[in-house]
PDB file of N, CA and C in Angstrom:
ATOM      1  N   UNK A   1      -1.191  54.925  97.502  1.00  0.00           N
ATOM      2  CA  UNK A   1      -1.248  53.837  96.544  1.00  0.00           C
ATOM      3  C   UNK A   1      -0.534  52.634  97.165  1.00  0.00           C
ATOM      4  N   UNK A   2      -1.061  51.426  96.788  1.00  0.00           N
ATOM      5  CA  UNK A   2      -0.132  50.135  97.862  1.00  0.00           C
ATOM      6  C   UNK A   2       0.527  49.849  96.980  1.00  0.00           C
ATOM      7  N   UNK A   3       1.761  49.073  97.787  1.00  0.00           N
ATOM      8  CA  UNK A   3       3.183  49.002  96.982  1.00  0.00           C
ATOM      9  C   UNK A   3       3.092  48.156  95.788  1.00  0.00           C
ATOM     10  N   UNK A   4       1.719  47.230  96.550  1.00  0.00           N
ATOM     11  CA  UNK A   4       1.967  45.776  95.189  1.00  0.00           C
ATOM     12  C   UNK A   4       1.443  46.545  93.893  1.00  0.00           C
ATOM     13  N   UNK A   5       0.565  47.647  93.998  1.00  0.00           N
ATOM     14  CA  UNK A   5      -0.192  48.269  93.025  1.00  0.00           C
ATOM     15  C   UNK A   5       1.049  48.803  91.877  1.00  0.00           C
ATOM     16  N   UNK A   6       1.539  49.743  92.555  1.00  0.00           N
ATOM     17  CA  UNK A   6       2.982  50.365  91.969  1.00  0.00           C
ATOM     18  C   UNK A   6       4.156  49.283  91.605  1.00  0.00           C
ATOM     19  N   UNK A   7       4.338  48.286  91.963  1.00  0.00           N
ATOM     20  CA  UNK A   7       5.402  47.055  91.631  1.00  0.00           C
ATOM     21  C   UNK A   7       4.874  46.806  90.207  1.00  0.00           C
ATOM     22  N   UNK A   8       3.237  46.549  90.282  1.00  0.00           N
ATOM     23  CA  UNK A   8       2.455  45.892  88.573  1.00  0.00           C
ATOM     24  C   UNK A   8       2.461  47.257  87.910  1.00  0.00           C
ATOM     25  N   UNK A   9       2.823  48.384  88.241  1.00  0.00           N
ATOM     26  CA  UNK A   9       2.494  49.255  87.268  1.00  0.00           C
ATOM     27  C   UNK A   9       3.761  49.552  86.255  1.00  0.00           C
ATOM     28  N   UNK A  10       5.116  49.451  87.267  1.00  0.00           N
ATOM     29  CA  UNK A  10       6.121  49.658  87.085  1.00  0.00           C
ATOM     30  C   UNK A  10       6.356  48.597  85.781  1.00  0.00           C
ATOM     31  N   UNK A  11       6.161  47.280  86.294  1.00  0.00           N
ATOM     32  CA  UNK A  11       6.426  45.894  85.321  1.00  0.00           C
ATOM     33  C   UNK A  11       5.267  45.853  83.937  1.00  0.00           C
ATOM     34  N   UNK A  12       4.643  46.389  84.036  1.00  0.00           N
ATOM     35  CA  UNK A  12       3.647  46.530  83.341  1.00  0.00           C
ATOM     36  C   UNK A  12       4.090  47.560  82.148  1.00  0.00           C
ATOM     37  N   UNK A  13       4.741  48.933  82.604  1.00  0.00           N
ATOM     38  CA  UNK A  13       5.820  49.610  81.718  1.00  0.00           C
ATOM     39  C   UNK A  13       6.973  49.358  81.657  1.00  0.00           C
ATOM     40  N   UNK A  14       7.210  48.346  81.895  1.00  0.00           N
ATOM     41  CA  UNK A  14       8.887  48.153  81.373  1.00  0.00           C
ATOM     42  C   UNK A  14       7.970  46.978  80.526  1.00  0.00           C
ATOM     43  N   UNK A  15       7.133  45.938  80.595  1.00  0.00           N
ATOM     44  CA  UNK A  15       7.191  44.856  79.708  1.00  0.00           C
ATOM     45  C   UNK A  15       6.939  45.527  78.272  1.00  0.00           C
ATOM     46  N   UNK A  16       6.045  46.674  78.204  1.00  0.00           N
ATOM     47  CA  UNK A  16       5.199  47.453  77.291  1.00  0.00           C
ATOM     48  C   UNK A  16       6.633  48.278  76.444  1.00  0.00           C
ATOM     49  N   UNK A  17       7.351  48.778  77.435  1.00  0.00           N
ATOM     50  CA  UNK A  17       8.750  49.282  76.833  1.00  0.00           C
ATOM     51  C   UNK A  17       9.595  48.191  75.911  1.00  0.00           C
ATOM     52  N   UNK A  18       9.700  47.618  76.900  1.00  0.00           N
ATOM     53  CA  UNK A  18      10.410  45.716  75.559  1.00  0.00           C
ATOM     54  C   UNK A  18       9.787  45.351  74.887  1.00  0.00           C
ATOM     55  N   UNK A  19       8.828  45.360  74.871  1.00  0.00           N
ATOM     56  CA  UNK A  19       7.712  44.870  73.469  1.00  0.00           C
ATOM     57  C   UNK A  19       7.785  45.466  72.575  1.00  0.00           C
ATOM     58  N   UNK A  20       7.748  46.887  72.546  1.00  0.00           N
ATOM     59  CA  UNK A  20       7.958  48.285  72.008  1.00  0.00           C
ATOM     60  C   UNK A  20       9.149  47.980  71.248  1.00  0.00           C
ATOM     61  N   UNK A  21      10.007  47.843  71.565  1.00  0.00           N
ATOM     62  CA  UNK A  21      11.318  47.852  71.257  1.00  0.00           C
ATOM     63  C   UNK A  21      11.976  46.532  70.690  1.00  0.00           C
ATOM     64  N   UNK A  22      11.527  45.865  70.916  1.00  0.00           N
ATOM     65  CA  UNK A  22      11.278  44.345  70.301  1.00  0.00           C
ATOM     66  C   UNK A  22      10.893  44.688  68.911  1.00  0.00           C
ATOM     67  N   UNK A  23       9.701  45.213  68.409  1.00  0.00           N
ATOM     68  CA  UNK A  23       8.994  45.303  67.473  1.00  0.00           C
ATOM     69  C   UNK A  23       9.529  45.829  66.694  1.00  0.00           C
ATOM     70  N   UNK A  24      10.197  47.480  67.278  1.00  0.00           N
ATOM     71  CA  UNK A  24      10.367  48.194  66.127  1.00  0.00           C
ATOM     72  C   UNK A  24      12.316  47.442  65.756  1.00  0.00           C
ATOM     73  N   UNK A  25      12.842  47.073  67.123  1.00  0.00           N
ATOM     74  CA  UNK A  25      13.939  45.839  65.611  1.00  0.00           C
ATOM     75  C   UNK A  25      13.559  45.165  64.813  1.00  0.00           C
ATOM     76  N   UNK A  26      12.319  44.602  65.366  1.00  0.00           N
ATOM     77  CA  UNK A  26      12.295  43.612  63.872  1.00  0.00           C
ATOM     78  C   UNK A  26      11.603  44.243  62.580  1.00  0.00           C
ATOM     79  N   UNK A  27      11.070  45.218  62.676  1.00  0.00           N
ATOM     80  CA  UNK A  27      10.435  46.274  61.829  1.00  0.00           C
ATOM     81  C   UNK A  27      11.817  47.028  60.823  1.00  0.00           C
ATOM     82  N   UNK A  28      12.852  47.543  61.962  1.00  0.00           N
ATOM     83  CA  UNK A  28      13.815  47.428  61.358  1.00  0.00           C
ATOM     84  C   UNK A  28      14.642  46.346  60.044  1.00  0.00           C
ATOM     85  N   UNK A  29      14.537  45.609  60.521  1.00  0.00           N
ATOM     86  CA  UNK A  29      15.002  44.563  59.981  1.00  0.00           C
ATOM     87  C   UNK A  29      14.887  43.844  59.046  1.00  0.00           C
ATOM     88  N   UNK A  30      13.019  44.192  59.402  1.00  0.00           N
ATOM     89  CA  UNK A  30      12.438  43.975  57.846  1.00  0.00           C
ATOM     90  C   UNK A  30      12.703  44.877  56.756  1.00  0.00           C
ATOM     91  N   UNK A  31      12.650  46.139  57.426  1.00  0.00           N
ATOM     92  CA  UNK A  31      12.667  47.396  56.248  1.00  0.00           C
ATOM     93  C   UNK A  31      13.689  47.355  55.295  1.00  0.00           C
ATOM     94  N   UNK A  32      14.988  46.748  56.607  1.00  0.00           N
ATOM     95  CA  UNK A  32      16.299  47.096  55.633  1.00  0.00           C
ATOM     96  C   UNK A  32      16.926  46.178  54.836  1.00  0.00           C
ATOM     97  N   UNK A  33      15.891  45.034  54.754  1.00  0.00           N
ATOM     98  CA  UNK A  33      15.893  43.705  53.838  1.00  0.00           C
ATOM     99  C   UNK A  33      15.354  44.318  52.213  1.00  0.00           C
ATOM    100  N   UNK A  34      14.604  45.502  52.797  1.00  0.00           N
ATOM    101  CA  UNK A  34      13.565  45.709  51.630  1.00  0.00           C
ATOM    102  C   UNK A  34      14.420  47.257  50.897  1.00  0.00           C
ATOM    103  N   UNK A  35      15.079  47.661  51.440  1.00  0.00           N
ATOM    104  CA  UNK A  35      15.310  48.541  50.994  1.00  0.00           C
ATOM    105  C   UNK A  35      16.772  48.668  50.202  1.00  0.00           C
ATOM    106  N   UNK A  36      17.061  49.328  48.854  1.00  0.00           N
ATOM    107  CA  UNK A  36      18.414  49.749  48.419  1.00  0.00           C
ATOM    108  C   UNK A  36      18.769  50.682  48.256  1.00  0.00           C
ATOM    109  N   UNK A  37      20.104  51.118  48.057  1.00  0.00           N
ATOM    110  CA  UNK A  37      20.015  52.088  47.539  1.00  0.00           C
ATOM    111  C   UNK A  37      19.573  53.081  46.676  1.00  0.00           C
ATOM    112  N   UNK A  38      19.643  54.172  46.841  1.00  0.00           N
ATOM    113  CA  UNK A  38      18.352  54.754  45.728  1.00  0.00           C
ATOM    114  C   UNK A  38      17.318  54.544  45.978  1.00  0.00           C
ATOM    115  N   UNK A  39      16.750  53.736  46.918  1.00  0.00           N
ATOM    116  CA  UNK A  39      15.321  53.648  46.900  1.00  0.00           C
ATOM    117  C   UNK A  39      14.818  54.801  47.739  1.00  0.00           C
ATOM    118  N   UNK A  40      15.617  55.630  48.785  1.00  0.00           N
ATOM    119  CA  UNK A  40      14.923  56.698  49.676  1.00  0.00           C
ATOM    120  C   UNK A  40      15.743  57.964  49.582  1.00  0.00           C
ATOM    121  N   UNK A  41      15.362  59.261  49.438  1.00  0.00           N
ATOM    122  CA  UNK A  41      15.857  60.785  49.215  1.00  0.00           C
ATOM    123  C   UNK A  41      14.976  61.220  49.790  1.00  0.00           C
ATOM    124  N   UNK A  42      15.254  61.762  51.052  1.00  0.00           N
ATOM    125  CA  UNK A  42      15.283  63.192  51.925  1.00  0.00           C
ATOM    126  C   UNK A  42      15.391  64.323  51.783  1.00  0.00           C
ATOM    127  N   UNK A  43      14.183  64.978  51.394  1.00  0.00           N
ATOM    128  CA  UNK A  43      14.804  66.793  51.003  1.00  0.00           C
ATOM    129  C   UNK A  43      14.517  67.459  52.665  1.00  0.00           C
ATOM    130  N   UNK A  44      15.671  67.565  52.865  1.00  0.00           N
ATOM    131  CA  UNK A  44      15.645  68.244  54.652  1.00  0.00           C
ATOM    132  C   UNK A  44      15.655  69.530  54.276  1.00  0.00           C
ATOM    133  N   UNK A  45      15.804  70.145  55.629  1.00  0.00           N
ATOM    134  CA  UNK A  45      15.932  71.701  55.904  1.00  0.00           C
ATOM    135  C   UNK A  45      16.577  71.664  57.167  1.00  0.00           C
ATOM    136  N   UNK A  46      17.880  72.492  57.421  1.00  0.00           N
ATOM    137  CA  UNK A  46      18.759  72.769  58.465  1.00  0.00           C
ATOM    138  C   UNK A  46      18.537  72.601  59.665  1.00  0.00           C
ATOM    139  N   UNK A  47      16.566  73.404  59.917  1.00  0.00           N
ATOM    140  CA  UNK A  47      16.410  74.188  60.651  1.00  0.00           C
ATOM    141  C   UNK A  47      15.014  72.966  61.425  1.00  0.00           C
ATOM    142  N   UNK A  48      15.062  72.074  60.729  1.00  0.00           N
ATOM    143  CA  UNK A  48      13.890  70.695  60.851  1.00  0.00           C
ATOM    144  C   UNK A  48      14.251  69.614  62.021  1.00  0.00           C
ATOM    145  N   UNK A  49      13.794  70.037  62.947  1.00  0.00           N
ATOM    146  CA  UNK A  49      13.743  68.949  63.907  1.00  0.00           C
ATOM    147  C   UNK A  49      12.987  67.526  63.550  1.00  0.00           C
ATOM    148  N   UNK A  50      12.345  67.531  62.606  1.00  0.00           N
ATOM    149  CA  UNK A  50      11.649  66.303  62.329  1.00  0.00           C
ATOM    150  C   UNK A  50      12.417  65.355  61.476  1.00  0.00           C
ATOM    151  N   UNK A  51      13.501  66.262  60.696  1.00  0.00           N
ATOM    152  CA  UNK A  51      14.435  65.858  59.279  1.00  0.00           C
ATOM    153  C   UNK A  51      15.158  64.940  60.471  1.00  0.00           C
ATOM    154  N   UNK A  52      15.965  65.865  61.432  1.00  0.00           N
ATOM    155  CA  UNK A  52      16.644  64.799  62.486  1.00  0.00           C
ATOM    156  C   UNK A  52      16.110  63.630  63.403  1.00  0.00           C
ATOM    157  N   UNK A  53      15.285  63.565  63.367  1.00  0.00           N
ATOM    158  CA  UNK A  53      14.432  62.511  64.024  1.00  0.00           C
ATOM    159  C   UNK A  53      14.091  61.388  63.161  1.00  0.00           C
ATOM    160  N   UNK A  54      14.213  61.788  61.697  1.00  0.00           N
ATOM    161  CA  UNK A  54      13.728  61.380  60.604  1.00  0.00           C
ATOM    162  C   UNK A  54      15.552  60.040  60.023  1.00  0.00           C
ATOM    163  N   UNK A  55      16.067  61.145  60.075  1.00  0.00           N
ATOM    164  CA  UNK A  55      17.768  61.052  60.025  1.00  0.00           C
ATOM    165  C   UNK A  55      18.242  60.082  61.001  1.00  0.00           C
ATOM    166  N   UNK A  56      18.047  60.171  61.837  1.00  0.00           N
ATOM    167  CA  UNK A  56      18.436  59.107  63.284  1.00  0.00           C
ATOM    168  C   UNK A  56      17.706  58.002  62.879  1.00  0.00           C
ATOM    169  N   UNK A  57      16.500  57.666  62.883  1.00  0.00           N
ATOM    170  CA  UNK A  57      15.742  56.492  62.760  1.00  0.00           C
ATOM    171  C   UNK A  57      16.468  55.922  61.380  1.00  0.00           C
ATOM    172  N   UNK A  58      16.033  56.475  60.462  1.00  0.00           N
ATOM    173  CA  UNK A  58      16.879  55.941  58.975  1.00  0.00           C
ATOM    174  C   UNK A  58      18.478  54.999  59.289  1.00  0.00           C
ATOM    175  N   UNK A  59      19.115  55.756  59.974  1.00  0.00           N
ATOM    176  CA  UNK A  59      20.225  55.549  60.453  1.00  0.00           C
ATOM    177  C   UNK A  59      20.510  54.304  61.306  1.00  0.00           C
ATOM    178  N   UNK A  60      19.832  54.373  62.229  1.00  0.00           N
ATOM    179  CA  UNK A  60      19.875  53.447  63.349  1.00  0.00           C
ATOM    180  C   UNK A  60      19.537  51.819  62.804  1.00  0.00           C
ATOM    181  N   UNK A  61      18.009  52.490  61.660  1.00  0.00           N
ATOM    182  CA  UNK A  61      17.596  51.224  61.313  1.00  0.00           C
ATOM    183  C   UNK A  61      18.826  50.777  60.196  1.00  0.00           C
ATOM    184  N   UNK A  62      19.764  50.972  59.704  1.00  0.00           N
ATOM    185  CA  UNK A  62      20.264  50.579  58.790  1.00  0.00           C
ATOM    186  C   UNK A  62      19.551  50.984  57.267  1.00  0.00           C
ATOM    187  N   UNK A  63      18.625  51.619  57.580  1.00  0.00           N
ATOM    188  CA  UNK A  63      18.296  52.234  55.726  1.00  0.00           C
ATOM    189  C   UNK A  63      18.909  52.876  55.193  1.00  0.00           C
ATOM    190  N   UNK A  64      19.312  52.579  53.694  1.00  0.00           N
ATOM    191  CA  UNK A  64      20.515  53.528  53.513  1.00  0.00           C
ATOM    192  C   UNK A  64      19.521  54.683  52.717  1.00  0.00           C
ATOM    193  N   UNK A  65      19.376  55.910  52.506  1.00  0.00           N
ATOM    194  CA  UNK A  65      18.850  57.229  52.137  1.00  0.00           C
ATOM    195  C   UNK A  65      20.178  58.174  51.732  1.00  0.00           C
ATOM    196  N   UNK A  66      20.075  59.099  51.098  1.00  0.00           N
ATOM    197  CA  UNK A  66      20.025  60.480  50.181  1.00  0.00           C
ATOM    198  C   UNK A  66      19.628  61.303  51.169  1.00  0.00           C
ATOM    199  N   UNK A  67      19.759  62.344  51.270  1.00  0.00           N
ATOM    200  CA  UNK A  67      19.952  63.287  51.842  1.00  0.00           C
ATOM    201  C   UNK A  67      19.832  65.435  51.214  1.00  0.00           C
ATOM    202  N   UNK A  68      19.119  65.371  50.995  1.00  0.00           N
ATOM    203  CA  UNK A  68      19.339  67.225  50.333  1.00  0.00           C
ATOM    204  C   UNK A  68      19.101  68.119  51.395  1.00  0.00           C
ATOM    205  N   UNK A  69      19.388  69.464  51.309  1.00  0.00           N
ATOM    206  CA  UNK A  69      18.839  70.472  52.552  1.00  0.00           C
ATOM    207  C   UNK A  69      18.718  71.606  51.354  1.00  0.00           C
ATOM    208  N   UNK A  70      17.430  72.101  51.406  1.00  0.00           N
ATOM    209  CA  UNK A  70      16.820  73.087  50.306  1.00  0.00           C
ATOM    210  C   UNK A  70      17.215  74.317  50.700  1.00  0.00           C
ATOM    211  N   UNK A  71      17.814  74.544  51.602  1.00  0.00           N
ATOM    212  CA  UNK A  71      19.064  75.674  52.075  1.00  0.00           C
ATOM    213  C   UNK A  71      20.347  75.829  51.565  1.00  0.00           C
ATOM    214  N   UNK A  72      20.900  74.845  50.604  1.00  0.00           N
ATOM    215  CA  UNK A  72      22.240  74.546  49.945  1.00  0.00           C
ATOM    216  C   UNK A  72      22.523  74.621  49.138  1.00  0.00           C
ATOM    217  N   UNK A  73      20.959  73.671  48.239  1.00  0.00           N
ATOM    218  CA  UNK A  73      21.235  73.210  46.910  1.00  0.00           C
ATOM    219  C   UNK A  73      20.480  73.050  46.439  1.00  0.00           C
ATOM    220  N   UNK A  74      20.194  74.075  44.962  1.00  0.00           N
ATOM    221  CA  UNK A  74      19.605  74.594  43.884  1.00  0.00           C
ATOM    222  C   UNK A  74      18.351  73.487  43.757  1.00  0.00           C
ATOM    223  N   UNK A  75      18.937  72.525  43.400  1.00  0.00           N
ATOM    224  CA  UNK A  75      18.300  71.268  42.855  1.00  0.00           C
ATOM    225  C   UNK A  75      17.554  71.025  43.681  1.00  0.00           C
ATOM    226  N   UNK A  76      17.997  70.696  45.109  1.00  0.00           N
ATOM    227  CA  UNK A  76      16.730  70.088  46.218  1.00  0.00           C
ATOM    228  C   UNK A  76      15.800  70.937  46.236  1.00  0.00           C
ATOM    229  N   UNK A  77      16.225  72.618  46.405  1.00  0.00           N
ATOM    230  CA  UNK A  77      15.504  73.630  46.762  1.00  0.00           C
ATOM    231  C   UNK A  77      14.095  73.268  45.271  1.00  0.00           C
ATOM    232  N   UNK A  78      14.706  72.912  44.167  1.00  0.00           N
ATOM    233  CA  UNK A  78      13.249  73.218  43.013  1.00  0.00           C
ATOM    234  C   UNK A  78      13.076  71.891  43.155  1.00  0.00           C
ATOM    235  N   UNK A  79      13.648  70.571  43.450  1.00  0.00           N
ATOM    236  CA  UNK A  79      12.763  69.197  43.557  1.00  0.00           C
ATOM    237  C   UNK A  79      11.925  69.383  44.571  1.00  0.00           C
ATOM    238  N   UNK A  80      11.826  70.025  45.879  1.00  0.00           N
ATOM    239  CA  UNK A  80      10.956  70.200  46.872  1.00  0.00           C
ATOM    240  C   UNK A  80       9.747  71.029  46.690  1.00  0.00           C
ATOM    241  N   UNK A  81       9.931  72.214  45.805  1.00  0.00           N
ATOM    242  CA  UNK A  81       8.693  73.129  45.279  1.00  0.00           C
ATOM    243  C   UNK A  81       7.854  72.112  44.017  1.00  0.00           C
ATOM    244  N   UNK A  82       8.658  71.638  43.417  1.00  0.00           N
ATOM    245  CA  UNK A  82       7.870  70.047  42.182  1.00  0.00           C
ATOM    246  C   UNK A  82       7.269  69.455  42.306  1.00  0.00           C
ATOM    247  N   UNK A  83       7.332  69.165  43.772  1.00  0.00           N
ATOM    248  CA  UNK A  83       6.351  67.874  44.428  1.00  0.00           C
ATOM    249  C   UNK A  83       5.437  68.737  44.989  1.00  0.00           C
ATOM    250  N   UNK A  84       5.398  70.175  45.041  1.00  0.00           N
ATOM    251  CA  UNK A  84       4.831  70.782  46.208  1.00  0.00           C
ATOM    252  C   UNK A  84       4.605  70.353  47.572  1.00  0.00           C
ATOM    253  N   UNK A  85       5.323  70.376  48.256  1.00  0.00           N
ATOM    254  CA  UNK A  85       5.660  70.063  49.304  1.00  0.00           C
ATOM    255  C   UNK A  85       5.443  71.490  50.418  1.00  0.00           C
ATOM    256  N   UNK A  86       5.099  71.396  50.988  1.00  0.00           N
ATOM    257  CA  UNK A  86       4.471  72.069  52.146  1.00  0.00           C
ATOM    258  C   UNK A  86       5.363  71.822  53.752  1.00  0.00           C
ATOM    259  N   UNK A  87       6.193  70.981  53.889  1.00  0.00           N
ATOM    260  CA  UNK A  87       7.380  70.980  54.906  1.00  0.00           C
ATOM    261  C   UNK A  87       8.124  69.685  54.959  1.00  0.00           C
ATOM    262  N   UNK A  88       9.163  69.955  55.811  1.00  0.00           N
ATOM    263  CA  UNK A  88      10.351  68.843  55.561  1.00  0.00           C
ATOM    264  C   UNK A  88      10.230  68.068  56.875  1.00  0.00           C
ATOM    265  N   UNK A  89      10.878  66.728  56.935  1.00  0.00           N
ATOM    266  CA  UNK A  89      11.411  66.146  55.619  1.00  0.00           C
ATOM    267  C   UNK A  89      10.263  65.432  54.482  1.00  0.00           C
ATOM    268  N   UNK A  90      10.312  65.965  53.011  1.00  0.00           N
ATOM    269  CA  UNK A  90      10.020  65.064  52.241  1.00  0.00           C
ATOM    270  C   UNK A  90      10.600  64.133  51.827  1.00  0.00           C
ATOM    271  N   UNK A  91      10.560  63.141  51.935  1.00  0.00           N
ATOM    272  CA  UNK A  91      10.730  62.134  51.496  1.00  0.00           C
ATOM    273  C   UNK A  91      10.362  61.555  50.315  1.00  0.00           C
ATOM    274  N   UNK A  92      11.076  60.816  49.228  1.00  0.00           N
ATOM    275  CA  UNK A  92      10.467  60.053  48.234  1.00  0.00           C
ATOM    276  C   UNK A  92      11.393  58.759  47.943  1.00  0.00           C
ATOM    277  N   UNK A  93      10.028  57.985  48.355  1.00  0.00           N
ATOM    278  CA  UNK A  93      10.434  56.577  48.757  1.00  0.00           C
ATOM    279  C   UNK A  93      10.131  55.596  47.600  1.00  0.00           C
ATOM    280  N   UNK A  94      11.400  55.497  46.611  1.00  0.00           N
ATOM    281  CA  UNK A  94      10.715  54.790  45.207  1.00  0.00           C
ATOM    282  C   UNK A  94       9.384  55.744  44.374  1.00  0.00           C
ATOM    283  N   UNK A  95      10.158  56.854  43.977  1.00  0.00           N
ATOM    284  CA  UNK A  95       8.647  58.046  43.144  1.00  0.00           C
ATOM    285  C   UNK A  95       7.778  58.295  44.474  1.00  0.00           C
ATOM    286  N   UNK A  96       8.041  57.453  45.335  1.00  0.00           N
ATOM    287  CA  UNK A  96       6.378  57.924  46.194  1.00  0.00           C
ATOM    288  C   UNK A  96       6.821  59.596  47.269  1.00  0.00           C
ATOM    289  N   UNK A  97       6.363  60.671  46.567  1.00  0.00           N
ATOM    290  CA  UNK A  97       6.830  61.288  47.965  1.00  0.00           C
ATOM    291  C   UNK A  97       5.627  61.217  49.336  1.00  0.00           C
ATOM    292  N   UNK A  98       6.465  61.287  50.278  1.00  0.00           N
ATOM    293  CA  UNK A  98       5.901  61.206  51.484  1.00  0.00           C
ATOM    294  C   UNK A  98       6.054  62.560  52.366  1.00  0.00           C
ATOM    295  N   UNK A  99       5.280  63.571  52.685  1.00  0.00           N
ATOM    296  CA  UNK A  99       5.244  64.775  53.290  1.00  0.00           C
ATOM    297  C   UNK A  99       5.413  64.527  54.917  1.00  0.00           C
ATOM    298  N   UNK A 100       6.430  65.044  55.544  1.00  0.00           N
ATOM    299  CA  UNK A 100       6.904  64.731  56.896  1.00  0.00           C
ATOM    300  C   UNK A 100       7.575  63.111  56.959  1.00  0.00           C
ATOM    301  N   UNK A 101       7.994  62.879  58.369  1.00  0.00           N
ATOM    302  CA  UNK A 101       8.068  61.819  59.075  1.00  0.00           C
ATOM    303  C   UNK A 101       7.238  60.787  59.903  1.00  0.00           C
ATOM    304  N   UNK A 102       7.034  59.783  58.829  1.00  0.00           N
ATOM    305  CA  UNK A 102       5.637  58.904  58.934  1.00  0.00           C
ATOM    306  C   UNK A 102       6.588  57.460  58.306  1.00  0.00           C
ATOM    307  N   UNK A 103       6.647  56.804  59.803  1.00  0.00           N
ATOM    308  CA  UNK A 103       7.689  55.746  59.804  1.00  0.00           C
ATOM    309  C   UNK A 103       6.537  54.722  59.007  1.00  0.00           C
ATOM    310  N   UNK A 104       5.652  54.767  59.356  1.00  0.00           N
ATOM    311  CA  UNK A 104       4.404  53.307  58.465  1.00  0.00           C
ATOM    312  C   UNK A 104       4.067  53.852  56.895  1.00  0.00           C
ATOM    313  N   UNK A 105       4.469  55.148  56.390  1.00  0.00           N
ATOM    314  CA  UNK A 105       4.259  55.178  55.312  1.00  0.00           C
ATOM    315  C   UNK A 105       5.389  55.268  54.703  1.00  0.00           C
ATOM    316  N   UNK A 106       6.279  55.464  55.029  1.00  0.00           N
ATOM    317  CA  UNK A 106       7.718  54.479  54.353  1.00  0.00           C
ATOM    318  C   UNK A 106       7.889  53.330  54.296  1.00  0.00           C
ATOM    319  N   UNK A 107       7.335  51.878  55.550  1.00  0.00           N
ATOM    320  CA  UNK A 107       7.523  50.924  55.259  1.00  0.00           C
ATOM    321  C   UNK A 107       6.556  50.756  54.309  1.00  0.00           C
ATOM    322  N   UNK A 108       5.183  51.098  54.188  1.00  0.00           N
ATOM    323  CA  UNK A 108       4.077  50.473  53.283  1.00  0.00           C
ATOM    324  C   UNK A 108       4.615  50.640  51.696  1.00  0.00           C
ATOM    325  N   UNK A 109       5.437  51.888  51.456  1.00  0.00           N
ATOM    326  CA  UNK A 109       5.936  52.378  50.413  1.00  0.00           C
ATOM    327  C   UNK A 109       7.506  51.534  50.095  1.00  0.00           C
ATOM    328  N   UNK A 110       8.059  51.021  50.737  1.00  0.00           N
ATOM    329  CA  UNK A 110       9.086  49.945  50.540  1.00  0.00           C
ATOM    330  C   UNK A 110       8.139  48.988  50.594  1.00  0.00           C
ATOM    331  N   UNK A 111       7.219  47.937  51.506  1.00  0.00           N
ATOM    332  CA  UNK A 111       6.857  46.773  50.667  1.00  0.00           C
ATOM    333  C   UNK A 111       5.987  46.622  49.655  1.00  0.00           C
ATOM    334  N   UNK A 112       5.617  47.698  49.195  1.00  0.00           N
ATOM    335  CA  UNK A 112       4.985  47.700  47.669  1.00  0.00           C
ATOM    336  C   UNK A 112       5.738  47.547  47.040  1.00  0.00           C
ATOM    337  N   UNK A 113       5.321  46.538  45.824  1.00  0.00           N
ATOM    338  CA  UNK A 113       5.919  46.040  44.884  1.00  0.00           C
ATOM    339  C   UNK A 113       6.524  46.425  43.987  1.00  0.00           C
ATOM    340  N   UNK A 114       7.817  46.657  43.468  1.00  0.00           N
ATOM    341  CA  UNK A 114       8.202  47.737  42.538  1.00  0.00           C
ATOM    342  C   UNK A 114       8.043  47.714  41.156  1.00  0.00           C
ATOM    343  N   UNK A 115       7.581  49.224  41.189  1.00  0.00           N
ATOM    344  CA  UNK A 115       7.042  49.288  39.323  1.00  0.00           C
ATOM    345  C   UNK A 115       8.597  48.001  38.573  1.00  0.00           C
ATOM    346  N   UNK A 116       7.875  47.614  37.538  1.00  0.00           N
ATOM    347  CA  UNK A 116       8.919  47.316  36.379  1.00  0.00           C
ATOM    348  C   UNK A 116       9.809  48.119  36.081  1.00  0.00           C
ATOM    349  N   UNK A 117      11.352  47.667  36.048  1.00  0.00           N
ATOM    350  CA  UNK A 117      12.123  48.246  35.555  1.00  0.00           C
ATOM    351  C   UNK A 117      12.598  49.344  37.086  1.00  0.00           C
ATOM    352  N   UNK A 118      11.951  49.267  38.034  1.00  0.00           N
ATOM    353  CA  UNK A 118      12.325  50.451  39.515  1.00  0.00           C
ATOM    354  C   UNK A 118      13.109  50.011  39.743  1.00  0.00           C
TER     355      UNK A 118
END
């Protein structure tokens, strides 16, 4: 492969990496304009690599979230069978639950407009 080839490929993934990363701050940023307290609850599970992935991002972005693990506590354990929920993390973002970790259907579900009285 010639060097100049590999120099544009290299710059080509790092610009694609900063863009990347560009975006999702300001995505951040938006979210956590939009979001309050109470507006997001997490029913995790201990044993959920996705809950932590789920957990970190929340975090990082500044969203503030709730937290349950249906391994602990009574309540999460029967709010998670209510919604029927099928694996963690569920999420319910303002009434909306959301099944797994699906960063665009949390923001779409924060900039919807909130019921009266939410």
């Amino acid at each position: 492969m010639p060097r100049s080839l590999l120099i544009v490929i290299v710059l080509a993934a790092f610009a694609s990496w900063a863009w990347r990363t560009h975006v999702e701050e300001a995505d951040g940023e938006r979210l956590a304009a939009l979001v309050q307290a109470g507006d997001i609850r997490m029913i995790s599970s201990e044993t959920c690599g996705w809950c932590t992935a789920a957990r970190r991002w929340m975090t990082e972005q500044g969203l503030p979230f709730e937290e349950c693990f249906i391994e602990r506590e009574a309540r999460c354990l029967s709010d998670y069978e209510a919604l029927g929920s099928q694996g963690t993390p569920t999420l319910v973002v303002r009434g909306q639950p959301i099944i797994g970790f699906d960063r665009e259907a949390i923001a779409q579900a924060l900039a919807a407009p909130r019921a009266p009285g939410g």
